[in-house]
C-alpha atoms as a PDB file:
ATOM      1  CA  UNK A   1       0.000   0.000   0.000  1.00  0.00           C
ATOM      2  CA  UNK A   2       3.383   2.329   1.074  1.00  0.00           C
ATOM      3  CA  UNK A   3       4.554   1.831  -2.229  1.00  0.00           C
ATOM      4  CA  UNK A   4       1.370   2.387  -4.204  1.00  0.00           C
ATOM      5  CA  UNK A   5       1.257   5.682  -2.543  1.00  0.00           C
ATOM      6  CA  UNK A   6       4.954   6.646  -3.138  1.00  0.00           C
ATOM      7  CA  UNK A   7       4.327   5.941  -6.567  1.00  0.00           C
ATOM      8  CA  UNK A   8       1.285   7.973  -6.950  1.00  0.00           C
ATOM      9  CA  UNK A   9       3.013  11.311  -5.185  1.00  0.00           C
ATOM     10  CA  UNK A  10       5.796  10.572  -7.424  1.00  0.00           C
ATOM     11  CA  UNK A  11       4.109  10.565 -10.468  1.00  0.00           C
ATOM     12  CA  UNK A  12       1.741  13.450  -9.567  1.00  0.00           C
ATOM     13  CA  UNK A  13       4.832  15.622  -8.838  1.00  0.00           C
ATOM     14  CA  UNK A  14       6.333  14.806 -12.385  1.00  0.00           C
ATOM     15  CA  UNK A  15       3.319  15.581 -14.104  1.00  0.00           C
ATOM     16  CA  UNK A  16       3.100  19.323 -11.782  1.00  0.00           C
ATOM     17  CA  UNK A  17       6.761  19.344 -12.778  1.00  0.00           C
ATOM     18  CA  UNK A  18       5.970  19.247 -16.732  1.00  0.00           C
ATOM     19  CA  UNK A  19       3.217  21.648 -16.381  1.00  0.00           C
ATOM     20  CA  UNK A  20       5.455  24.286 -14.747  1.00  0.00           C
ATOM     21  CA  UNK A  21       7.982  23.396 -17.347  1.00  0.00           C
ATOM     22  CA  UNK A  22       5.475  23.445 -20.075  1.00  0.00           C
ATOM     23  CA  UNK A  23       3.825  26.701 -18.711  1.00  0.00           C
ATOM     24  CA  UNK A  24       7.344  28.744 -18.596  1.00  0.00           C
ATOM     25  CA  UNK A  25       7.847  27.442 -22.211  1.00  0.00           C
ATOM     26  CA  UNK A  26       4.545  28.777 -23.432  1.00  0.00           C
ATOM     27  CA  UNK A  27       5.290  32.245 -21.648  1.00  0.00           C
ATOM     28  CA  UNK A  28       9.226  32.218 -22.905  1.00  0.00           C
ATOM     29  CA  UNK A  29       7.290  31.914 -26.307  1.00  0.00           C
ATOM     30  CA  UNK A  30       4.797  34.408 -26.329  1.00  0.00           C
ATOM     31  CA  UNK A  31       6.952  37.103 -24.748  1.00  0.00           C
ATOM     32  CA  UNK A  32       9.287  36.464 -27.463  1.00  0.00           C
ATOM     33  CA  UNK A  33       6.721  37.172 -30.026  1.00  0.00           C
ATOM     34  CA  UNK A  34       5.436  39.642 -28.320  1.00  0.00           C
ATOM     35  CA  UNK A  35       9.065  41.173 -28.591  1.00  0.00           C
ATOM     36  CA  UNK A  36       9.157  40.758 -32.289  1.00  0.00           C
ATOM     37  CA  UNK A  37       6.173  41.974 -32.774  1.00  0.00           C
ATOM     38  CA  UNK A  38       6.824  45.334 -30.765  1.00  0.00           C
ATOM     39  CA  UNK A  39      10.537  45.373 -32.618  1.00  0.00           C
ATOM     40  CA  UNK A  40       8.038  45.356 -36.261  1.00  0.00           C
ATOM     41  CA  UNK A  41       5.850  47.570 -35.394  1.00  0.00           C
ATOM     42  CA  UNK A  42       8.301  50.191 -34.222  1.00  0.00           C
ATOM     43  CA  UNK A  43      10.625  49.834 -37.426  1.00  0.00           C
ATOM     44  CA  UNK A  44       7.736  49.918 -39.723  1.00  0.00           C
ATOM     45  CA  UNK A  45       7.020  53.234 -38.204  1.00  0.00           C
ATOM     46  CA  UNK A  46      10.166  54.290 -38.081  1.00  0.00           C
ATOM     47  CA  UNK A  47      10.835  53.557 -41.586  1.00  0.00           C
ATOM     48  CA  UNK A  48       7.455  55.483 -42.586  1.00  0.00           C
ATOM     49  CA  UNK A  49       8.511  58.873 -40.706  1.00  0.00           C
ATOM     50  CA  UNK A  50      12.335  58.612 -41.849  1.00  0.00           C
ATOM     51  CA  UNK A  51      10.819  58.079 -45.410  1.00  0.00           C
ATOM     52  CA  UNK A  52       8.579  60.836 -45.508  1.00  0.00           C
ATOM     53  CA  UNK A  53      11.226  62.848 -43.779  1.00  0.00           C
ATOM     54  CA  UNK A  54      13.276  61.945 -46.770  1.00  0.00           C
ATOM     55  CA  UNK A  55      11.225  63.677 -49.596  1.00  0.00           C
ATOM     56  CA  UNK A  56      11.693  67.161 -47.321  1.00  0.00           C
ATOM     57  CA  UNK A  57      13.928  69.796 -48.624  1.00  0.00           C
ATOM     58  CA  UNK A  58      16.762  71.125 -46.893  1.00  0.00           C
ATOM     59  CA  UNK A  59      18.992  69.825 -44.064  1.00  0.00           C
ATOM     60  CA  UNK A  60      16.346  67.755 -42.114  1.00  0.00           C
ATOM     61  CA  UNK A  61      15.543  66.392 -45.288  1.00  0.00           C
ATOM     62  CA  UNK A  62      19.240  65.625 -46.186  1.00  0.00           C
ATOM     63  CA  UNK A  63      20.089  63.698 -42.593  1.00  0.00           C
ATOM     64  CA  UNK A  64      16.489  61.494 -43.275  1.00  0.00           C
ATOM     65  CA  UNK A  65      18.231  60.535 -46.641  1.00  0.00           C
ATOM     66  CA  UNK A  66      21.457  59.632 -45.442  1.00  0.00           C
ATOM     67  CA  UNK A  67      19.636  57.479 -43.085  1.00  0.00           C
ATOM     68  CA  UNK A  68      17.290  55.685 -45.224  1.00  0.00           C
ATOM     69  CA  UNK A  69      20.491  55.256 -47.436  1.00  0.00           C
ATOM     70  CA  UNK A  70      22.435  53.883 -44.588  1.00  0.00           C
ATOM     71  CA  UNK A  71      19.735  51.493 -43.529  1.00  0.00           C
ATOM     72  CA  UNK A  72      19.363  50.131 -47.087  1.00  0.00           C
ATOM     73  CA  UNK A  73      22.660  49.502 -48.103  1.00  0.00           C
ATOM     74  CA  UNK A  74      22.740  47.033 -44.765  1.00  0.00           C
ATOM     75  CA  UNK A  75      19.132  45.555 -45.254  1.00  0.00           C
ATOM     76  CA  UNK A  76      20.353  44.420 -48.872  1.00  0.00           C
ATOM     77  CA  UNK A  77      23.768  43.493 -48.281  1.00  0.00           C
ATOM     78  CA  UNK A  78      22.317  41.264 -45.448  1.00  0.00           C
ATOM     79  CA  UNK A  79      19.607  39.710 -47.696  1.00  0.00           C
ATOM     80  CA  UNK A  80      22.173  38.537 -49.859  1.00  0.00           C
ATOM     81  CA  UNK A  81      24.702  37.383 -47.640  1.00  0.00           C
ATOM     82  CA  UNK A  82      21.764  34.914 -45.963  1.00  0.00           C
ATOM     83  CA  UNK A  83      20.401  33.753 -49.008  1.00  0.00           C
ATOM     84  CA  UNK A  84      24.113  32.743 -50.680  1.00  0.00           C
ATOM     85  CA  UNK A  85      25.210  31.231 -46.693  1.00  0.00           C
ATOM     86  CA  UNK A  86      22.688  28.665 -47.109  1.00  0.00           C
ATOM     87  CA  UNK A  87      24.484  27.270 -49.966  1.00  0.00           C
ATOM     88  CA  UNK A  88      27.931  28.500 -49.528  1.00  0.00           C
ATOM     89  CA  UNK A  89      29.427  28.618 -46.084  1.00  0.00           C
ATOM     90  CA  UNK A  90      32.074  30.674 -47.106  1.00  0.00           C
ATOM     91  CA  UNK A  91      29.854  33.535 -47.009  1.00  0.00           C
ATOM     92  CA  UNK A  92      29.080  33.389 -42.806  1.00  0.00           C
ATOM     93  CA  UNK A  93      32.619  34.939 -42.435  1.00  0.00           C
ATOM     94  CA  UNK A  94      31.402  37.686 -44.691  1.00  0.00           C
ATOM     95  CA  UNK A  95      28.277  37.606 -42.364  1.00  0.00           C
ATOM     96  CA  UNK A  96      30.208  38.006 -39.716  1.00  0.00           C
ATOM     97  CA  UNK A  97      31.878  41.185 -40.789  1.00  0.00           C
ATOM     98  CA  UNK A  98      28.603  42.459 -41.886  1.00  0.00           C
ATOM     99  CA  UNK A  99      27.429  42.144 -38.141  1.00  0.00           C
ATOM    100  CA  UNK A 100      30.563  44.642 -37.068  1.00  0.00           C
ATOM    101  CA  UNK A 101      29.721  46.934 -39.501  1.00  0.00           C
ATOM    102  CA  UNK A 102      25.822  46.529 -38.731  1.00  0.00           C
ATOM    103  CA  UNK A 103      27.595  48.013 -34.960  1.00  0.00           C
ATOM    104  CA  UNK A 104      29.016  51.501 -36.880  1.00  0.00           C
ATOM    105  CA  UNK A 105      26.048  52.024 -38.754  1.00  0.00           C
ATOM    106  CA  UNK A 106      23.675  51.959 -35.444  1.00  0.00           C
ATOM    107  CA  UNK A 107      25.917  54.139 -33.969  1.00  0.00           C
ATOM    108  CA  UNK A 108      25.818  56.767 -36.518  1.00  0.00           C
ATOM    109  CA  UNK A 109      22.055  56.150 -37.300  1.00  0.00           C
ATOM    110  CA  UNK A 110      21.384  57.125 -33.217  1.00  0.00           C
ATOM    111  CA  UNK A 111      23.911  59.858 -33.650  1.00  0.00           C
ATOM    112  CA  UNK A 112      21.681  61.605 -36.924  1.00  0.00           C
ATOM    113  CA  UNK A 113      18.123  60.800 -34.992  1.00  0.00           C
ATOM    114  CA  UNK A 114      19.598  62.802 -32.090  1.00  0.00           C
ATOM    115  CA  UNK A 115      21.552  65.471 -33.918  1.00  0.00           C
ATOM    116  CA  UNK A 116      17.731  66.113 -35.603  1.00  0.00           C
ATOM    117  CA  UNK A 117      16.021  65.747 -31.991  1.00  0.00           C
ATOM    118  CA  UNK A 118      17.981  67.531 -30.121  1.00  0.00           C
ATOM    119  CA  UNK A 119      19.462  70.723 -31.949  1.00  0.00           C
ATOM    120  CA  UNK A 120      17.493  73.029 -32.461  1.00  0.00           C
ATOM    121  CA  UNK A 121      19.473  75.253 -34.161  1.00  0.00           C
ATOM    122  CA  UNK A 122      19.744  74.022 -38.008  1.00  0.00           C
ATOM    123  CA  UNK A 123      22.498  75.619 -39.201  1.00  0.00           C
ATOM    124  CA  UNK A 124      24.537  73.351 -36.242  1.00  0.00           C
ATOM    125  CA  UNK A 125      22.877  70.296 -38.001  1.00  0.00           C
ATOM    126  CA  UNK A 126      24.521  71.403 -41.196  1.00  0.00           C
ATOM    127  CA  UNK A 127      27.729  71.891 -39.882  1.00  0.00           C
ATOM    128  CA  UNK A 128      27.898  68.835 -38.210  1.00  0.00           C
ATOM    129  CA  UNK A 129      26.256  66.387 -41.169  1.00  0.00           C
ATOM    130  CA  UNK A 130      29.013  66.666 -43.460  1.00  0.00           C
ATOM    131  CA  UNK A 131      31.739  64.497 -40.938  1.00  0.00           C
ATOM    132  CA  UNK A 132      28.339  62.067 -40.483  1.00  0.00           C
ATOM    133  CA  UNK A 133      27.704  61.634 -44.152  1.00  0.00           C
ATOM    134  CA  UNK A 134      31.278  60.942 -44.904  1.00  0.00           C
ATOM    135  CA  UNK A 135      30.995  58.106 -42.287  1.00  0.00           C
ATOM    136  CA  UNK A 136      27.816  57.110 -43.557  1.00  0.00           C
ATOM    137  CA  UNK A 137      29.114  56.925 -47.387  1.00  0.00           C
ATOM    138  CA  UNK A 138      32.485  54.652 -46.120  1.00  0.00           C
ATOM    139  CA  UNK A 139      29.790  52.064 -44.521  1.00  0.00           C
ATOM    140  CA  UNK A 140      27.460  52.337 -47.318  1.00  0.00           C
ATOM    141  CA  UNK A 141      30.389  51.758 -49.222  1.00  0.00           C
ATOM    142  CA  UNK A 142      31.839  48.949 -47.411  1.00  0.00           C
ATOM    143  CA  UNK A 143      28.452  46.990 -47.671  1.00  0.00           C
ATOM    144  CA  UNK A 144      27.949  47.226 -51.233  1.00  0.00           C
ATOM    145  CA  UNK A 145      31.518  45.795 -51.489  1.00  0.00           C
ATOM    146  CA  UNK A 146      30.127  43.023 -49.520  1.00  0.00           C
ATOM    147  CA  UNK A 147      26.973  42.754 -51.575  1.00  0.00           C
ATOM    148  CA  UNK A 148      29.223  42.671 -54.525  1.00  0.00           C
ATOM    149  CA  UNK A 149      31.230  40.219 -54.412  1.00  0.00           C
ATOM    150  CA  UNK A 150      28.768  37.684 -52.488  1.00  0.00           C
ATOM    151  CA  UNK A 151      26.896  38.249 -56.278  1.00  0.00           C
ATOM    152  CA  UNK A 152      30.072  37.484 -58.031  1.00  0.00           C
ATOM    153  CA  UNK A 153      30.628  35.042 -56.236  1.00  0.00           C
ATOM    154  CA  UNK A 154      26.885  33.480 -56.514  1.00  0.00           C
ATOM    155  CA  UNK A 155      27.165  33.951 -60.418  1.00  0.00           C
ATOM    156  CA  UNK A 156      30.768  31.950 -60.518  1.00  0.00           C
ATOM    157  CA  UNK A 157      29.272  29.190 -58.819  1.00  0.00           C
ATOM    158  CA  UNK A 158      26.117  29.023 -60.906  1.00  0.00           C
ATOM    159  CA  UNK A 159      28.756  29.134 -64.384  1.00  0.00           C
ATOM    160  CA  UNK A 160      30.885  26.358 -62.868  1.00  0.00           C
ATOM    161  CA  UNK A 161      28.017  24.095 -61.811  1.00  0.00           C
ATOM    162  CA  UNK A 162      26.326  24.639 -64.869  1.00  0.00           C
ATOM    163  CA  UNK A 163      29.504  23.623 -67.537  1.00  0.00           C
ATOM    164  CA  UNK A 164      30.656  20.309 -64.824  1.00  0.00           C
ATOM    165  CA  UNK A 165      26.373  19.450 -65.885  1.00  0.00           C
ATOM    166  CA  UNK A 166      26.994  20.367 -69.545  1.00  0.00           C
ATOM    167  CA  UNK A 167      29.950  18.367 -69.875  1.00  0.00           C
ATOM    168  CA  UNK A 168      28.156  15.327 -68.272  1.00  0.00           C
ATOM    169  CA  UNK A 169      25.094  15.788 -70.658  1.00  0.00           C
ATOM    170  CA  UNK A 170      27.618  16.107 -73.729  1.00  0.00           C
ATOM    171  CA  UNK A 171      28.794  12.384 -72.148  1.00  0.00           C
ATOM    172  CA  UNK A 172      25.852  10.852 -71.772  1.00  0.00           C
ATOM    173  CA  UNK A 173      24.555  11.945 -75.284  1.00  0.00           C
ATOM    174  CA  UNK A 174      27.870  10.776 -77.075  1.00  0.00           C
ATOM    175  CA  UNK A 175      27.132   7.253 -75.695  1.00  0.00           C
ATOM    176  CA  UNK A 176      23.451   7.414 -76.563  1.00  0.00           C
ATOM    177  CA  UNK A 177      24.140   7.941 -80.252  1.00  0.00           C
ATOM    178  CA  UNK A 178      27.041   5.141 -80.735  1.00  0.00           C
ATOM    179  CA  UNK A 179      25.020   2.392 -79.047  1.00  0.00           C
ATOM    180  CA  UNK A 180      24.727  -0.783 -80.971  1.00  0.00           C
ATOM    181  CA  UNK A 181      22.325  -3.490 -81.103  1.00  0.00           C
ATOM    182  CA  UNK A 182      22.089  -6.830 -79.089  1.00  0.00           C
ATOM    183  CA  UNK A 183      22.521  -8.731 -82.846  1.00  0.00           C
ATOM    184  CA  UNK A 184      25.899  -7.041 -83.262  1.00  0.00           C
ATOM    185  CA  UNK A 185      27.381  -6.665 -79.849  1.00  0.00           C
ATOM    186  CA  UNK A 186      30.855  -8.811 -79.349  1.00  0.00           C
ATOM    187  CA  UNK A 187      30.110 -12.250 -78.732  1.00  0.00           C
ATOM    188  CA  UNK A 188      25.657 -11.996 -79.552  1.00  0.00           C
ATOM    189  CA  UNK A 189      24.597 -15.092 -81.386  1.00  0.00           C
ATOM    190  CA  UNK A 190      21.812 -13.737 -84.172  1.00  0.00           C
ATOM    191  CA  UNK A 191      18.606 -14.842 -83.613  1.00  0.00           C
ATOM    192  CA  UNK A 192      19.280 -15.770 -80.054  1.00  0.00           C
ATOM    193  CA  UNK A 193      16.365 -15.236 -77.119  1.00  0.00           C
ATOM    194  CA  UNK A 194      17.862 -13.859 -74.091  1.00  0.00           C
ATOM    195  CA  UNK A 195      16.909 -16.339 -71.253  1.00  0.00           C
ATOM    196  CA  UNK A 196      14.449 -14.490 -68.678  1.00  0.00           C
ATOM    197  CA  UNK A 197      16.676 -13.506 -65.019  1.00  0.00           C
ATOM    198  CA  UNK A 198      14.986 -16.043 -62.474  1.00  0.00           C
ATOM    199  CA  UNK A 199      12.734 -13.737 -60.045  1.00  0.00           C
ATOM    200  CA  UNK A 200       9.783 -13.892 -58.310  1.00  0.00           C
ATOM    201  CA  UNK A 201       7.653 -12.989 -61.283  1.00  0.00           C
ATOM    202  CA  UNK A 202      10.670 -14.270 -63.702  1.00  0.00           C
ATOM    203  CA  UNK A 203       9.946 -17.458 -66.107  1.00  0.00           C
ATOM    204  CA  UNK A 204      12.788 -19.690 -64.961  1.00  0.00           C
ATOM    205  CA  UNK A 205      12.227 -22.824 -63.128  1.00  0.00           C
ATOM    206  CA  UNK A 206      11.866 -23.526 -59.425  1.00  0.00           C
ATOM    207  CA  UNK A 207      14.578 -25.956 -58.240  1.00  0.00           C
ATOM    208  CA  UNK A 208      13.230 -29.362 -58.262  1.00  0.00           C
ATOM    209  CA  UNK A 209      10.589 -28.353 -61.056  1.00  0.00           C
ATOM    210  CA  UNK A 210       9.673 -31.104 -63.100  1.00  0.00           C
ATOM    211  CA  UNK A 211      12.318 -33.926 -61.939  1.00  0.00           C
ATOM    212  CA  UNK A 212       9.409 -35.598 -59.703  1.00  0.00           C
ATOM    213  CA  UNK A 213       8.503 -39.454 -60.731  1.00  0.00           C
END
Protein backbone atom coordinates (compact mmCIF):
# COMPACT_ATOMS: atom_id res chain seq x y z
CA UNK A 1 0.00 0.00 0.00
CA UNK A 2 3.38 2.33 1.07
CA UNK A 3 4.55 1.83 -2.23
CA UNK A 4 1.37 2.39 -4.20
CA UNK A 5 1.26 5.68 -2.54
CA UNK A 6 4.95 6.65 -3.14
CA UNK A 7 4.33 5.94 -6.57
CA UNK A 8 1.29 7.97 -6.95
CA UNK A 9 3.01 11.31 -5.19
CA UNK A 10 5.80 10.57 -7.42
CA UNK A 11 4.11 10.56 -10.47
CA UNK A 12 1.74 13.45 -9.57
CA UNK A 13 4.83 15.62 -8.84
CA UNK A 14 6.33 14.81 -12.39
CA UNK A 15 3.32 15.58 -14.10
CA UNK A 16 3.10 19.32 -11.78
CA UNK A 17 6.76 19.34 -12.78
CA UNK A 18 5.97 19.25 -16.73
CA UNK A 19 3.22 21.65 -16.38
CA UNK A 20 5.46 24.29 -14.75
CA UNK A 21 7.98 23.40 -17.35
CA UNK A 22 5.47 23.45 -20.07
CA UNK A 23 3.83 26.70 -18.71
CA UNK A 24 7.34 28.74 -18.60
CA UNK A 25 7.85 27.44 -22.21
CA UNK A 26 4.55 28.78 -23.43
CA UNK A 27 5.29 32.24 -21.65
CA UNK A 28 9.23 32.22 -22.90
CA UNK A 29 7.29 31.91 -26.31
CA UNK A 30 4.80 34.41 -26.33
CA UNK A 31 6.95 37.10 -24.75
CA UNK A 32 9.29 36.46 -27.46
CA UNK A 33 6.72 37.17 -30.03
CA UNK A 34 5.44 39.64 -28.32
CA UNK A 35 9.07 41.17 -28.59
CA UNK A 36 9.16 40.76 -32.29
CA UNK A 37 6.17 41.97 -32.77
CA UNK A 38 6.82 45.33 -30.76
CA UNK A 39 10.54 45.37 -32.62
CA UNK A 40 8.04 45.36 -36.26
CA UNK A 41 5.85 47.57 -35.39
CA UNK A 42 8.30 50.19 -34.22
CA UNK A 43 10.62 49.83 -37.43
CA UNK A 44 7.74 49.92 -39.72
CA UNK A 45 7.02 53.23 -38.20
CA UNK A 46 10.17 54.29 -38.08
CA UNK A 47 10.83 53.56 -41.59
CA UNK A 48 7.45 55.48 -42.59
CA UNK A 49 8.51 58.87 -40.71
CA UNK A 50 12.33 58.61 -41.85
CA UNK A 51 10.82 58.08 -45.41
CA UNK A 52 8.58 60.84 -45.51
CA UNK A 53 11.23 62.85 -43.78
CA UNK A 54 13.28 61.95 -46.77
CA UNK A 55 11.23 63.68 -49.60
CA UNK A 56 11.69 67.16 -47.32
CA UNK A 57 13.93 69.80 -48.62
CA UNK A 58 16.76 71.13 -46.89
CA UNK A 59 18.99 69.82 -44.06
CA UNK A 60 16.35 67.75 -42.11
CA UNK A 61 15.54 66.39 -45.29
CA UNK A 62 19.24 65.63 -46.19
CA UNK A 63 20.09 63.70 -42.59
CA UNK A 64 16.49 61.49 -43.27
CA UNK A 65 18.23 60.54 -46.64
CA UNK A 66 21.46 59.63 -45.44
CA UNK A 67 19.64 57.48 -43.08
CA UNK A 68 17.29 55.68 -45.22
CA UNK A 69 20.49 55.26 -47.44
CA UNK A 70 22.43 53.88 -44.59
CA UNK A 71 19.73 51.49 -43.53
CA UNK A 72 19.36 50.13 -47.09
CA UNK A 73 22.66 49.50 -48.10
CA UNK A 74 22.74 47.03 -44.76
CA UNK A 75 19.13 45.56 -45.25
CA UNK A 76 20.35 44.42 -48.87
CA UNK A 77 23.77 43.49 -48.28
CA UNK A 78 22.32 41.26 -45.45
CA UNK A 79 19.61 39.71 -47.70
CA UNK A 80 22.17 38.54 -49.86
CA UNK A 81 24.70 37.38 -47.64
CA UNK A 82 21.76 34.91 -45.96
CA UNK A 83 20.40 33.75 -49.01
CA UNK A 84 24.11 32.74 -50.68
CA UNK A 85 25.21 31.23 -46.69
CA UNK A 86 22.69 28.67 -47.11
CA UNK A 87 24.48 27.27 -49.97
CA UNK A 88 27.93 28.50 -49.53
CA UNK A 89 29.43 28.62 -46.08
CA UNK A 90 32.07 30.67 -47.11
CA UNK A 91 29.85 33.54 -47.01
CA UNK A 92 29.08 33.39 -42.81
CA UNK A 93 32.62 34.94 -42.43
CA UNK A 94 31.40 37.69 -44.69
CA UNK A 95 28.28 37.61 -42.36
CA UNK A 96 30.21 38.01 -39.72
CA UNK A 97 31.88 41.19 -40.79
CA UNK A 98 28.60 42.46 -41.89
CA UNK A 99 27.43 42.14 -38.14
CA UNK A 100 30.56 44.64 -37.07
CA UNK A 101 29.72 46.93 -39.50
CA UNK A 102 25.82 46.53 -38.73
CA UNK A 103 27.59 48.01 -34.96
CA UNK A 104 29.02 51.50 -36.88
CA UNK A 105 26.05 52.02 -38.75
CA UNK A 106 23.68 51.96 -35.44
CA UNK A 107 25.92 54.14 -33.97
CA UNK A 108 25.82 56.77 -36.52
CA UNK A 109 22.06 56.15 -37.30
CA UNK A 110 21.38 57.12 -33.22
CA UNK A 111 23.91 59.86 -33.65
CA UNK A 112 21.68 61.61 -36.92
CA UNK A 113 18.12 60.80 -34.99
CA UNK A 114 19.60 62.80 -32.09
CA UNK A 115 21.55 65.47 -33.92
CA UNK A 116 17.73 66.11 -35.60
CA UNK A 117 16.02 65.75 -31.99
CA UNK A 118 17.98 67.53 -30.12
CA UNK A 119 19.46 70.72 -31.95
CA UNK A 120 17.49 73.03 -32.46
CA UNK A 121 19.47 75.25 -34.16
CA UNK A 122 19.74 74.02 -38.01
CA UNK A 123 22.50 75.62 -39.20
CA UNK A 124 24.54 73.35 -36.24
CA UNK A 125 22.88 70.30 -38.00
CA UNK A 126 24.52 71.40 -41.20
CA UNK A 127 27.73 71.89 -39.88
CA UNK A 128 27.90 68.83 -38.21
CA UNK A 129 26.26 66.39 -41.17
CA UNK A 130 29.01 66.67 -43.46
CA UNK A 131 31.74 64.50 -40.94
CA UNK A 132 28.34 62.07 -40.48
CA UNK A 133 27.70 61.63 -44.15
CA UNK A 134 31.28 60.94 -44.90
CA UNK A 135 31.00 58.11 -42.29
CA UNK A 136 27.82 57.11 -43.56
CA UNK A 137 29.11 56.92 -47.39
CA UNK A 138 32.48 54.65 -46.12
CA UNK A 139 29.79 52.06 -44.52
CA UNK A 140 27.46 52.34 -47.32
CA UNK A 141 30.39 51.76 -49.22
CA UNK A 142 31.84 48.95 -47.41
CA UNK A 143 28.45 46.99 -47.67
CA UNK A 144 27.95 47.23 -51.23
CA UNK A 145 31.52 45.80 -51.49
CA UNK A 146 30.13 43.02 -49.52
CA UNK A 147 26.97 42.75 -51.57
CA UNK A 148 29.22 42.67 -54.53
CA UNK A 149 31.23 40.22 -54.41
CA UNK A 150 28.77 37.68 -52.49
CA UNK A 151 26.90 38.25 -56.28
CA UNK A 152 30.07 37.48 -58.03
CA UNK A 153 30.63 35.04 -56.24
CA UNK A 154 26.89 33.48 -56.51
CA UNK A 155 27.16 33.95 -60.42
CA UNK A 156 30.77 31.95 -60.52
CA UNK A 157 29.27 29.19 -58.82
CA UNK A 158 26.12 29.02 -60.91
CA UNK A 159 28.76 29.13 -64.38
CA UNK A 160 30.88 26.36 -62.87
CA UNK A 161 28.02 24.10 -61.81
CA UNK A 162 26.33 24.64 -64.87
CA UNK A 163 29.50 23.62 -67.54
CA UNK A 164 30.66 20.31 -64.82
CA UNK A 165 26.37 19.45 -65.89
CA UNK A 166 26.99 20.37 -69.55
CA UNK A 167 29.95 18.37 -69.87
CA UNK A 168 28.16 15.33 -68.27
CA UNK A 169 25.09 15.79 -70.66
CA UNK A 170 27.62 16.11 -73.73
CA UNK A 171 28.79 12.38 -72.15
CA UNK A 172 25.85 10.85 -71.77
CA UNK A 173 24.56 11.94 -75.28
CA UNK A 174 27.87 10.78 -77.08
CA UNK A 175 27.13 7.25 -75.69
CA UNK A 176 23.45 7.41 -76.56
CA UNK A 177 24.14 7.94 -80.25
CA UNK A 178 27.04 5.14 -80.74
CA UNK A 179 25.02 2.39 -79.05
CA UNK A 180 24.73 -0.78 -80.97
CA UNK A 181 22.32 -3.49 -81.10
CA UNK A 182 22.09 -6.83 -79.09
CA UNK A 183 22.52 -8.73 -82.85
CA UNK A 184 25.90 -7.04 -83.26
CA UNK A 185 27.38 -6.66 -79.85
CA UNK A 186 30.86 -8.81 -79.35
CA UNK A 187 30.11 -12.25 -78.73
CA UNK A 188 25.66 -12.00 -79.55
CA UNK A 189 24.60 -15.09 -81.39
CA UNK A 190 21.81 -13.74 -84.17
CA UNK A 191 18.61 -14.84 -83.61
CA UNK A 192 19.28 -15.77 -80.05
CA UNK A 193 16.36 -15.24 -77.12
CA UNK A 194 17.86 -13.86 -74.09
CA UNK A 195 16.91 -16.34 -71.25
CA UNK A 196 14.45 -14.49 -68.68
CA UNK A 197 16.68 -13.51 -65.02
CA UNK A 198 14.99 -16.04 -62.47
CA UNK A 199 12.73 -13.74 -60.04
CA UNK A 200 9.78 -13.89 -58.31
CA UNK A 201 7.65 -12.99 -61.28
CA UNK A 202 10.67 -14.27 -63.70
CA UNK A 203 9.95 -17.46 -66.11
CA UNK A 204 12.79 -19.69 -64.96
CA UNK A 205 12.23 -22.82 -63.13
CA UNK A 206 11.87 -23.53 -59.42
CA UNK A 207 14.58 -25.96 -58.24
CA UNK A 208 13.23 -29.36 -58.26
CA UNK A 209 10.59 -28.35 -61.06
CA UNK A 210 9.67 -31.10 -63.10
CA UNK A 211 12.32 -33.93 -61.94
CA UNK A 212 9.41 -35.60 -59.70
CA UNK A 213 8.50 -39.45 -60.73
Amino acid sequence: MEIAVAVMVLTFLVFVALVVRTARSVKRRAERAGRELRHKVNRTVSEATLAARAVQPGVLGEVARTRKELRGALEGTRGVLRTGAADDPGLRESLALLDQLYGHARQLDGELGALVAGEPDRRVVAARLPALRERAERIVRSAGSLRSAALERAHRHDVDALDALHAQIEVEASALRHWAPAEERPGAVPGAVAEPEPGIEGGGKRPGAGERG
